[in-house]
PDB file of N, CA and C in Angstrom:
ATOM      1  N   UNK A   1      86.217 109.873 102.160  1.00  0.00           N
ATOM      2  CA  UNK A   1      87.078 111.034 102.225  1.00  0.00           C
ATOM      3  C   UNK A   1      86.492 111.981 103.267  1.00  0.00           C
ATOM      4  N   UNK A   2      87.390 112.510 104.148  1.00  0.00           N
ATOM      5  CA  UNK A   2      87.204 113.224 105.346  1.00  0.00           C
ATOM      6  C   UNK A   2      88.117 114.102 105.437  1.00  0.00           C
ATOM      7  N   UNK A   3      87.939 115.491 105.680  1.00  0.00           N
ATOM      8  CA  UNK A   3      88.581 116.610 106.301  1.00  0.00           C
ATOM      9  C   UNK A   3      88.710 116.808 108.116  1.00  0.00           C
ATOM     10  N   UNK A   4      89.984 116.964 108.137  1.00  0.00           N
ATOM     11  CA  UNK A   4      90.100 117.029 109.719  1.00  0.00           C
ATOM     12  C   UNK A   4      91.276 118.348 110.215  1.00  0.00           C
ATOM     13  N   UNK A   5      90.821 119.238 111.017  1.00  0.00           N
ATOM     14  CA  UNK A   5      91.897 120.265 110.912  1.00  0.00           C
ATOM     15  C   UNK A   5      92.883 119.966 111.718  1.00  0.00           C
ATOM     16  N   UNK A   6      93.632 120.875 112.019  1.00  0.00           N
ATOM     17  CA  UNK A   6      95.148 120.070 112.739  1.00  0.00           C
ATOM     18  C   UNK A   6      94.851 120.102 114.403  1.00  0.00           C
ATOM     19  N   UNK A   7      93.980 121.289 114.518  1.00  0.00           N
ATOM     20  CA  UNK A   7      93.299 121.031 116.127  1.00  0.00           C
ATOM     21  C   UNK A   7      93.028 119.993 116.157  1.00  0.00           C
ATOM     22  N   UNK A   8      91.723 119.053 115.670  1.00  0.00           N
ATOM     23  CA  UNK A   8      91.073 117.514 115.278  1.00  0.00           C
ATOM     24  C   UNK A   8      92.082 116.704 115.446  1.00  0.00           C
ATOM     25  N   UNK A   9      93.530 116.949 114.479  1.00  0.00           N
ATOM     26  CA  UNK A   9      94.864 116.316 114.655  1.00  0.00           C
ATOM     27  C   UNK A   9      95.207 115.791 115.853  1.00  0.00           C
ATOM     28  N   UNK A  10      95.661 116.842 116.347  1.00  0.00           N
ATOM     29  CA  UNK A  10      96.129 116.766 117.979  1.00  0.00           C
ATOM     30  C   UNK A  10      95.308 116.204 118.979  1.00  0.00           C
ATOM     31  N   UNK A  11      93.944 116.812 118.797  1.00  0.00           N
ATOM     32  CA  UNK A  11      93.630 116.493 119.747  1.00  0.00           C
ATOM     33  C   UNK A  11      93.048 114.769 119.836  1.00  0.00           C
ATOM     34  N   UNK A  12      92.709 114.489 118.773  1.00  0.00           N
ATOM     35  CA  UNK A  12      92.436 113.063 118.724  1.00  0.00           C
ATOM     36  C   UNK A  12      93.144 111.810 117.106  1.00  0.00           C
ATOM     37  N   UNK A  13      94.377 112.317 117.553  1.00  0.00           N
ATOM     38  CA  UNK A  13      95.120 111.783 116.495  1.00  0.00           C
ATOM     39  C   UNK A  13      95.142 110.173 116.923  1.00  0.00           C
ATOM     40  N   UNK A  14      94.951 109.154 117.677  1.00  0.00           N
ATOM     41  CA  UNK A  14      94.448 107.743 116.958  1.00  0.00           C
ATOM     42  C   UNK A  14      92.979 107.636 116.773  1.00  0.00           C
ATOM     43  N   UNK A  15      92.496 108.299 116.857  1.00  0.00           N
ATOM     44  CA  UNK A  15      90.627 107.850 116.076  1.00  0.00           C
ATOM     45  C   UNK A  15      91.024 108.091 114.897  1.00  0.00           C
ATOM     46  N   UNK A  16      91.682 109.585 114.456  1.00  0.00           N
ATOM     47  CA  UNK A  16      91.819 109.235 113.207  1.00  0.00           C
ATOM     48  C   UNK A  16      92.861 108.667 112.077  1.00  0.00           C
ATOM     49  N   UNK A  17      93.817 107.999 113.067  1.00  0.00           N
ATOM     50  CA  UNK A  17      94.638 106.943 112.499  1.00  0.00           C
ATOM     51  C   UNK A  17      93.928 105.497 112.063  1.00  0.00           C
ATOM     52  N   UNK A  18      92.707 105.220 113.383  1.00  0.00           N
ATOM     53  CA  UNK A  18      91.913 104.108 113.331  1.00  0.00           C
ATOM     54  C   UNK A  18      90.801 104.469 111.975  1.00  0.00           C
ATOM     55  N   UNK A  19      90.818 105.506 111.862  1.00  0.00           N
ATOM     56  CA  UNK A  19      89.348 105.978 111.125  1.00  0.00           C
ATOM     57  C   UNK A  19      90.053 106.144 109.522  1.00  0.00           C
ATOM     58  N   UNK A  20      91.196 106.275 109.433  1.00  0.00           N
ATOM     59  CA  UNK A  20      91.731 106.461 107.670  1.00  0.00           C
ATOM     60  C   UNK A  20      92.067 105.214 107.213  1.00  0.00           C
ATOM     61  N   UNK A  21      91.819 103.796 108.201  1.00  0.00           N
ATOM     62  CA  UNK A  21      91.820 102.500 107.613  1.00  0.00           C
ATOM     63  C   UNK A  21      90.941 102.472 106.575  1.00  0.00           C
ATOM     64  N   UNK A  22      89.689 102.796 106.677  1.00  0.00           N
ATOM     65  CA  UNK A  22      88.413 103.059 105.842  1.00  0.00           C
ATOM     66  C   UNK A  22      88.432 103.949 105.152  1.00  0.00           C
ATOM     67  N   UNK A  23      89.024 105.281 105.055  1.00  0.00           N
ATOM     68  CA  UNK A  23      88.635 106.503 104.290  1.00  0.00           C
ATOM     69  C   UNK A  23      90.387 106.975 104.487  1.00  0.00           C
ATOM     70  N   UNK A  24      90.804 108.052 103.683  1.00  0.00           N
ATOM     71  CA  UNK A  24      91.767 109.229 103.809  1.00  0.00           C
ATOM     72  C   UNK A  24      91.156 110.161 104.572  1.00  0.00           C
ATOM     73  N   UNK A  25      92.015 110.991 104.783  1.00  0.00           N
ATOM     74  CA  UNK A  25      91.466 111.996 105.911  1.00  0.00           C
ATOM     75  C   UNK A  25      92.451 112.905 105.453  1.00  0.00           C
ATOM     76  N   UNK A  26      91.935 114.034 104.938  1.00  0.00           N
ATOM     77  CA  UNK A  26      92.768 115.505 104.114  1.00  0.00           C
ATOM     78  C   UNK A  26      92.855 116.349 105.679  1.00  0.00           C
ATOM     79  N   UNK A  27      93.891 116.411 106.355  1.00  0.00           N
ATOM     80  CA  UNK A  27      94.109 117.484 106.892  1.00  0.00           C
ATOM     81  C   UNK A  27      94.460 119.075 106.537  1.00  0.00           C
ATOM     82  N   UNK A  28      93.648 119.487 107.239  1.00  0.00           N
ATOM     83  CA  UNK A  28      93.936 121.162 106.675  1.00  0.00           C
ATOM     84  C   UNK A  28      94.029 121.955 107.912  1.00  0.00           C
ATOM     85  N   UNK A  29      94.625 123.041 107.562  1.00  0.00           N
ATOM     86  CA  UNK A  29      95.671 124.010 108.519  1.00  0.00           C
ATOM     87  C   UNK A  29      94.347 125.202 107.669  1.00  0.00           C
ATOM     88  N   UNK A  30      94.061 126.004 108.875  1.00  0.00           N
ATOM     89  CA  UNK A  30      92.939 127.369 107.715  1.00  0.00           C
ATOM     90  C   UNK A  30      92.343 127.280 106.907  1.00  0.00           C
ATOM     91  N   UNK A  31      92.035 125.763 106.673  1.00  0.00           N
ATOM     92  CA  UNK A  31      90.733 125.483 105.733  1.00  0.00           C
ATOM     93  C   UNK A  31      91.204 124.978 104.936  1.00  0.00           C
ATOM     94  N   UNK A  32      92.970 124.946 104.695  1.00  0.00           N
ATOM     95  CA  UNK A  32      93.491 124.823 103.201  1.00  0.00           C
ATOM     96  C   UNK A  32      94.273 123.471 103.750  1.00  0.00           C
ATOM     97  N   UNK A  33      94.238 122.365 102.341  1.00  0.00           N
ATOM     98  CA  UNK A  33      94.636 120.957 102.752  1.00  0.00           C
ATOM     99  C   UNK A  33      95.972 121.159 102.953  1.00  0.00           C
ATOM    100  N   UNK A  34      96.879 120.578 103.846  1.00  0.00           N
ATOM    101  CA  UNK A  34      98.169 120.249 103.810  1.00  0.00           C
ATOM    102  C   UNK A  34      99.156 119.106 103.548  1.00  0.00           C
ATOM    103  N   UNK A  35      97.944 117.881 104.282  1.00  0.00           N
ATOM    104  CA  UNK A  35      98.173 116.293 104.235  1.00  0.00           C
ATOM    105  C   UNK A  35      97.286 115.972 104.312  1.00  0.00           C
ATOM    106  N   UNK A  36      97.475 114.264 103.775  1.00  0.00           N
ATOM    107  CA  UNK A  36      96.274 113.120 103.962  1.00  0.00           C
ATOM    108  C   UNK A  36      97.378 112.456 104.584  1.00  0.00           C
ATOM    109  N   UNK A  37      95.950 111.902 105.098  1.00  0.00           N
ATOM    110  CA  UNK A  37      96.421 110.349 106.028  1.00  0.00           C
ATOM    111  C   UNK A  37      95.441 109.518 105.899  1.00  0.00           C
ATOM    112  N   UNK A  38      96.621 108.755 105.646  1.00  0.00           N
ATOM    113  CA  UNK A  38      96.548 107.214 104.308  1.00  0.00           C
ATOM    114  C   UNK A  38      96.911 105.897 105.398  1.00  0.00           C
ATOM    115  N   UNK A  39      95.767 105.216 105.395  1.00  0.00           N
ATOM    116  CA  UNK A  39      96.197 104.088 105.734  1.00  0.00           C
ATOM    117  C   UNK A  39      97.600 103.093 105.172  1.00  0.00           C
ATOM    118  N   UNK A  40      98.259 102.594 105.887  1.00  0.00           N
ATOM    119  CA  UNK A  40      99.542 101.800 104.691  1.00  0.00           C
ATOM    120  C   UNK A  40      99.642 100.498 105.660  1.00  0.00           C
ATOM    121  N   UNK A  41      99.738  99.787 105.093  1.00  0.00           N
ATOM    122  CA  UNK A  41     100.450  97.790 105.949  1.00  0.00           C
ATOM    123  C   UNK A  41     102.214  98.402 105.339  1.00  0.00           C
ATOM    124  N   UNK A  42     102.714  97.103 105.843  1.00  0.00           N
ATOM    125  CA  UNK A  42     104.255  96.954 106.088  1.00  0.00           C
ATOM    126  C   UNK A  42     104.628  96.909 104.350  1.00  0.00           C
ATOM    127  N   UNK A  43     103.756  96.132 103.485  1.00  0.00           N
ATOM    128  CA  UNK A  43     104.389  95.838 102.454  1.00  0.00           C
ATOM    129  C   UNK A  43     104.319  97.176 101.600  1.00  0.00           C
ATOM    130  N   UNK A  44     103.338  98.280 101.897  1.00  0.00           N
ATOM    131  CA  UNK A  44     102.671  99.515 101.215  1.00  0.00           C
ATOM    132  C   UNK A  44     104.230 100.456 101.255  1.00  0.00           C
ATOM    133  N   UNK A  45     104.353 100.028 102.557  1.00  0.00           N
ATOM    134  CA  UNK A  45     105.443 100.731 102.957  1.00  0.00           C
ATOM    135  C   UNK A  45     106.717 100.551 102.056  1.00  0.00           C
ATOM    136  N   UNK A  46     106.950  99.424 101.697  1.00  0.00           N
ATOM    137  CA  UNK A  46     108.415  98.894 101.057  1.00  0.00           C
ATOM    138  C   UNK A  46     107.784  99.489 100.098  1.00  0.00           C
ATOM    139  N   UNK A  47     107.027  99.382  99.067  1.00  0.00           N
ATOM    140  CA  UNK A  47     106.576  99.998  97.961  1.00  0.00           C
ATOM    141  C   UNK A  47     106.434 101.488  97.513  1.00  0.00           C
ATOM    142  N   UNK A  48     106.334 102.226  98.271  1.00  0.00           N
ATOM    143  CA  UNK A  48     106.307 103.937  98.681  1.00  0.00           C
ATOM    144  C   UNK A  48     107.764 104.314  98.897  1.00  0.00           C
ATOM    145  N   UNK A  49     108.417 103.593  99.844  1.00  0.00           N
ATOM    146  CA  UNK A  49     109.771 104.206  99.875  1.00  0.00           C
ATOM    147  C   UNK A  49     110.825 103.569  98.731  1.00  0.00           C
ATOM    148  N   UNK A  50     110.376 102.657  97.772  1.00  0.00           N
ATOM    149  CA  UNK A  50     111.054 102.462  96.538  1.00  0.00           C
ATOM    150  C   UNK A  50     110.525 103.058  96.011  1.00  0.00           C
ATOM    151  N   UNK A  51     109.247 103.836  95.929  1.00  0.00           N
ATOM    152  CA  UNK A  51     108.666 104.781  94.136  1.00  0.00           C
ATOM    153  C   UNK A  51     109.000 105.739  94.736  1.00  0.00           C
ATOM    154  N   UNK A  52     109.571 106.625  96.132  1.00  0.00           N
ATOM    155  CA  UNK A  52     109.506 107.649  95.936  1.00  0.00           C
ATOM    156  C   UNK A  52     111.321 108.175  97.250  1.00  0.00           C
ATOM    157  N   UNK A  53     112.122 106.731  96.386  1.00  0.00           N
ATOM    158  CA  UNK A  53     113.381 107.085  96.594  1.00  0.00           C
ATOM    159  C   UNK A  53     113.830 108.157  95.225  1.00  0.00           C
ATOM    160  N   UNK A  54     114.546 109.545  95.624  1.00  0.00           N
ATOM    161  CA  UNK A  54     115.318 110.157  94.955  1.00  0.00           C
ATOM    162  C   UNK A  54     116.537 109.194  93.785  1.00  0.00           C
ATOM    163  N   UNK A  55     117.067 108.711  94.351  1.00  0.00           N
ATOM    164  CA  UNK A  55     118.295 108.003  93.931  1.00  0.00           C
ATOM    165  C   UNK A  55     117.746 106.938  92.601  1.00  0.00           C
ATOM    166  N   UNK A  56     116.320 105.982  93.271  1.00  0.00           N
ATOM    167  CA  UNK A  56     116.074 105.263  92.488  1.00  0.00           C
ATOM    168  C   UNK A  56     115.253 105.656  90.958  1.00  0.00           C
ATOM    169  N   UNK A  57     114.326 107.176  91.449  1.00  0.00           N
ATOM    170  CA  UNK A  57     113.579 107.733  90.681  1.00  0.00           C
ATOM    171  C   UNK A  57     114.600 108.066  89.106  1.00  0.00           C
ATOM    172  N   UNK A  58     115.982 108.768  89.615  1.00  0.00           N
ATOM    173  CA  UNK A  58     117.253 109.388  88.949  1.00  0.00           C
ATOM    174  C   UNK A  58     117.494 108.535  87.744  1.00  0.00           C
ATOM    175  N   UNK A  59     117.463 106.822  88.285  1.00  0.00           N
ATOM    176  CA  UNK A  59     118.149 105.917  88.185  1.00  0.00           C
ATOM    177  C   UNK A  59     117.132 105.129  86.799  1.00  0.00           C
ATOM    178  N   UNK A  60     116.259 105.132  87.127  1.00  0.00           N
ATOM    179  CA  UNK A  60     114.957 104.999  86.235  1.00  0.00           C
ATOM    180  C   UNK A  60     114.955 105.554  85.069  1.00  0.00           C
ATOM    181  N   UNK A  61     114.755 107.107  85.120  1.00  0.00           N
ATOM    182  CA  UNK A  61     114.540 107.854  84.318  1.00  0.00           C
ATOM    183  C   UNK A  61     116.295 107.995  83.439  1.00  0.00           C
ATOM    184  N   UNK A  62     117.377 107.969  84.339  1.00  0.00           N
ATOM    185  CA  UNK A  62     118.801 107.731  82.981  1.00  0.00           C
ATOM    186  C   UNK A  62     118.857 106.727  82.448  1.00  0.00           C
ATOM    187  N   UNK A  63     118.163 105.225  83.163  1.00  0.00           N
ATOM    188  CA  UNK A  63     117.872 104.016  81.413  1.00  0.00           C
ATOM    189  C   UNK A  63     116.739 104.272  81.033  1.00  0.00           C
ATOM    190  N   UNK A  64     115.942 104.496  81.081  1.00  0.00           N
ATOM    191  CA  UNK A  64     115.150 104.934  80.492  1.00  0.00           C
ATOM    192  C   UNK A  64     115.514 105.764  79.102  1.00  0.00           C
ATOM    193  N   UNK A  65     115.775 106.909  79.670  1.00  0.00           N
ATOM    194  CA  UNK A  65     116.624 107.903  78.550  1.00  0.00           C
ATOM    195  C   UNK A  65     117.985 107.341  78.054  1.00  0.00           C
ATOM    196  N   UNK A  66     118.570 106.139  78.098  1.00  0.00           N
ATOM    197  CA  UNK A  66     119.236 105.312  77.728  1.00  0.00           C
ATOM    198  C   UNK A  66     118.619 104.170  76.701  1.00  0.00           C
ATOM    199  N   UNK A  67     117.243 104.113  76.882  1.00  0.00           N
ATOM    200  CA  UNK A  67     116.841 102.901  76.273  1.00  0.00           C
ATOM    201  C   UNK A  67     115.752 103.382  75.163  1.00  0.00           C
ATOM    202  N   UNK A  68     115.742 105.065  75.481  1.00  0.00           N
ATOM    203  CA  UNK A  68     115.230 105.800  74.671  1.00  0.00           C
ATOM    204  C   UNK A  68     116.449 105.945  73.096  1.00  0.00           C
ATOM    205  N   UNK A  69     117.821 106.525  73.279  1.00  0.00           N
ATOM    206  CA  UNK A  69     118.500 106.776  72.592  1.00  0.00           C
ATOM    207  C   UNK A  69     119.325 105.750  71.806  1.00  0.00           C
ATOM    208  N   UNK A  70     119.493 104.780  72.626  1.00  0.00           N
ATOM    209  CA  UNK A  70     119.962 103.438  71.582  1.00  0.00           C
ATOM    210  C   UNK A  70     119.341 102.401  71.786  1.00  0.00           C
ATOM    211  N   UNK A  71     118.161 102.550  71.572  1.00  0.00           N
ATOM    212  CA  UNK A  71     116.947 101.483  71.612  1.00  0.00           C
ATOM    213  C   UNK A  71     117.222 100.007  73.111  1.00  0.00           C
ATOM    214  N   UNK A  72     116.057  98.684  72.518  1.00  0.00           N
ATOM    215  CA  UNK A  72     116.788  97.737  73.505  1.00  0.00           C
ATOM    216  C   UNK A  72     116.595  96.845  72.914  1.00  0.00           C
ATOM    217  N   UNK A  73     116.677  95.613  73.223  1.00  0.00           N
ATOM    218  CA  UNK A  73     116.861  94.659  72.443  1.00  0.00           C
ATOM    219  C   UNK A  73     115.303  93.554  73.122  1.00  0.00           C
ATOM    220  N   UNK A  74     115.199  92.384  72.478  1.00  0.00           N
ATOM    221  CA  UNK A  74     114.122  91.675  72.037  1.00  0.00           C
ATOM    222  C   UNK A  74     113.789  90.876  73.485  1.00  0.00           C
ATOM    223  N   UNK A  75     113.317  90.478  73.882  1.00  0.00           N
ATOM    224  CA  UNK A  75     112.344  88.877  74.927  1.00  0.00           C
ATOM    225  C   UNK A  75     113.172  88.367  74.860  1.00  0.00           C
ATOM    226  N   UNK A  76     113.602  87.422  73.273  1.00  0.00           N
ATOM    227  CA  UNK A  76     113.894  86.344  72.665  1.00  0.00           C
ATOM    228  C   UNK A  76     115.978  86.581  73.209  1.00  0.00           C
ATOM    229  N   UNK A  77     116.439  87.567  72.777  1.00  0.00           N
ATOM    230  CA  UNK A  77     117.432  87.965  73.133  1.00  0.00           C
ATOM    231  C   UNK A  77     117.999  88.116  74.323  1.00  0.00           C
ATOM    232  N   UNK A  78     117.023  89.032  75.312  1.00  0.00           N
ATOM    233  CA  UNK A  78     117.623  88.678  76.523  1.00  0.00           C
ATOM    234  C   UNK A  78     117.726  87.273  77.043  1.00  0.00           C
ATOM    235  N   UNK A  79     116.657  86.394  77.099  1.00  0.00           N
ATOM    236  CA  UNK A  79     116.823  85.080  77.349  1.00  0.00           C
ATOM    237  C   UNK A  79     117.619  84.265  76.655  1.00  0.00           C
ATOM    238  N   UNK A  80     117.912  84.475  75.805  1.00  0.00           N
ATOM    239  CA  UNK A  80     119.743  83.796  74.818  1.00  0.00           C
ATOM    240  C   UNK A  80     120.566  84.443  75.509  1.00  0.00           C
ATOM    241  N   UNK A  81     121.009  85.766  76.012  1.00  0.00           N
ATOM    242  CA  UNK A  81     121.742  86.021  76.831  1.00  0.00           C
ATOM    243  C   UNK A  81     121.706  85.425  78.279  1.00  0.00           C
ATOM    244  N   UNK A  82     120.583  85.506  78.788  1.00  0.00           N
ATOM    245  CA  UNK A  82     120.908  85.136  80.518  1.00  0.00           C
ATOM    246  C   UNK A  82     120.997  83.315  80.509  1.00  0.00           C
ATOM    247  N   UNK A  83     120.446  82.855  79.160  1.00  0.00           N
ATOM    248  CA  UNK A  83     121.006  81.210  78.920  1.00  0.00           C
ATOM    249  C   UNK A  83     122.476  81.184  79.167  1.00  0.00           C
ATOM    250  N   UNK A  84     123.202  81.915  78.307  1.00  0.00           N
ATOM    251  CA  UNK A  84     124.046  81.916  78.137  1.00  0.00           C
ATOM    252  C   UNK A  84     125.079  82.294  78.932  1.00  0.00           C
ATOM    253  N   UNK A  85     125.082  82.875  80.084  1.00  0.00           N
ATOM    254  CA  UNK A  85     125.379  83.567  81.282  1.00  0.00           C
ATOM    255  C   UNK A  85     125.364  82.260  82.774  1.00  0.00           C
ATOM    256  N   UNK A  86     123.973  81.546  82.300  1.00  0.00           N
ATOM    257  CA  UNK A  86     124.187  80.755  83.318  1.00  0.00           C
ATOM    258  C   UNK A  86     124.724  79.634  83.165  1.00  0.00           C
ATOM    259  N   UNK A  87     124.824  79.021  81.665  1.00  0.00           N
ATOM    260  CA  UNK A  87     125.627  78.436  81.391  1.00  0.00           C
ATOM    261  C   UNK A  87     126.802  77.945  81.535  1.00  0.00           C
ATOM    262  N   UNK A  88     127.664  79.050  81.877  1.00  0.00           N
ATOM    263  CA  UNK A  88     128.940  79.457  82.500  1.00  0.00           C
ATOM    264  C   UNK A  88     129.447  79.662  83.464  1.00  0.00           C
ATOM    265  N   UNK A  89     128.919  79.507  84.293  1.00  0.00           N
ATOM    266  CA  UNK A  89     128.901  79.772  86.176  1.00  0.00           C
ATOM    267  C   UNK A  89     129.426  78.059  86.090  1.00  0.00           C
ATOM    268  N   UNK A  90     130.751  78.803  87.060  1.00  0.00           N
ATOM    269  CA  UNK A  90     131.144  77.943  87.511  1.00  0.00           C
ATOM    270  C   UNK A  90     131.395  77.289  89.204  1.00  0.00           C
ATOM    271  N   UNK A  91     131.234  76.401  90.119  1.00  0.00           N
ATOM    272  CA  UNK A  91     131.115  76.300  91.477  1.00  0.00           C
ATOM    273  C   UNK A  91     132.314  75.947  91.945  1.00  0.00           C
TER     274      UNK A  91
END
């Protein structure tokens, strides 16, 4: 973990793109943090913008609070259902 101010930013912003592979790097504006910079690969990426889609977060939390109020049903059950589902497909 490393602090870097936003001057540091600018002025040598890929060392410390190269340098938060290894560590985060808390940028701060007047001493006070604003951002980190976080190393991420391609797949980090798909993963971040699904946990921190609006729409999907919404979407979560109403079954959720759906599965809170009229419970859910068993392992054993869903798989008698999706048997039963594929069963029926027809080509």
């Amino acid at each position: 973990m490393r602090f870097a101010g936003i001057k540091e930013l600018k002025q040598e912003t890929m060392d410390l793109i190269k340098e938060s592979k290894q560590n985060d790097i808390f940028i701060t504006s007047y001493g006070k943090p604003v951002a980190v910079l976080h190393h991420i690969t391609e797949d980090d990426l798909a993963d971040y913008l699904i946990e921190n889609d609006p729409e999907f977060k919404s979407r979560i939390e109403e079954a959720f609070a759906d599965y809170t109020a009229k419970g859910g049903i068993t392992a054993e059950t869903m798989i008698k259902k999706l048997k039963k589902r594929s069963g029926t497909k027809k080509v």
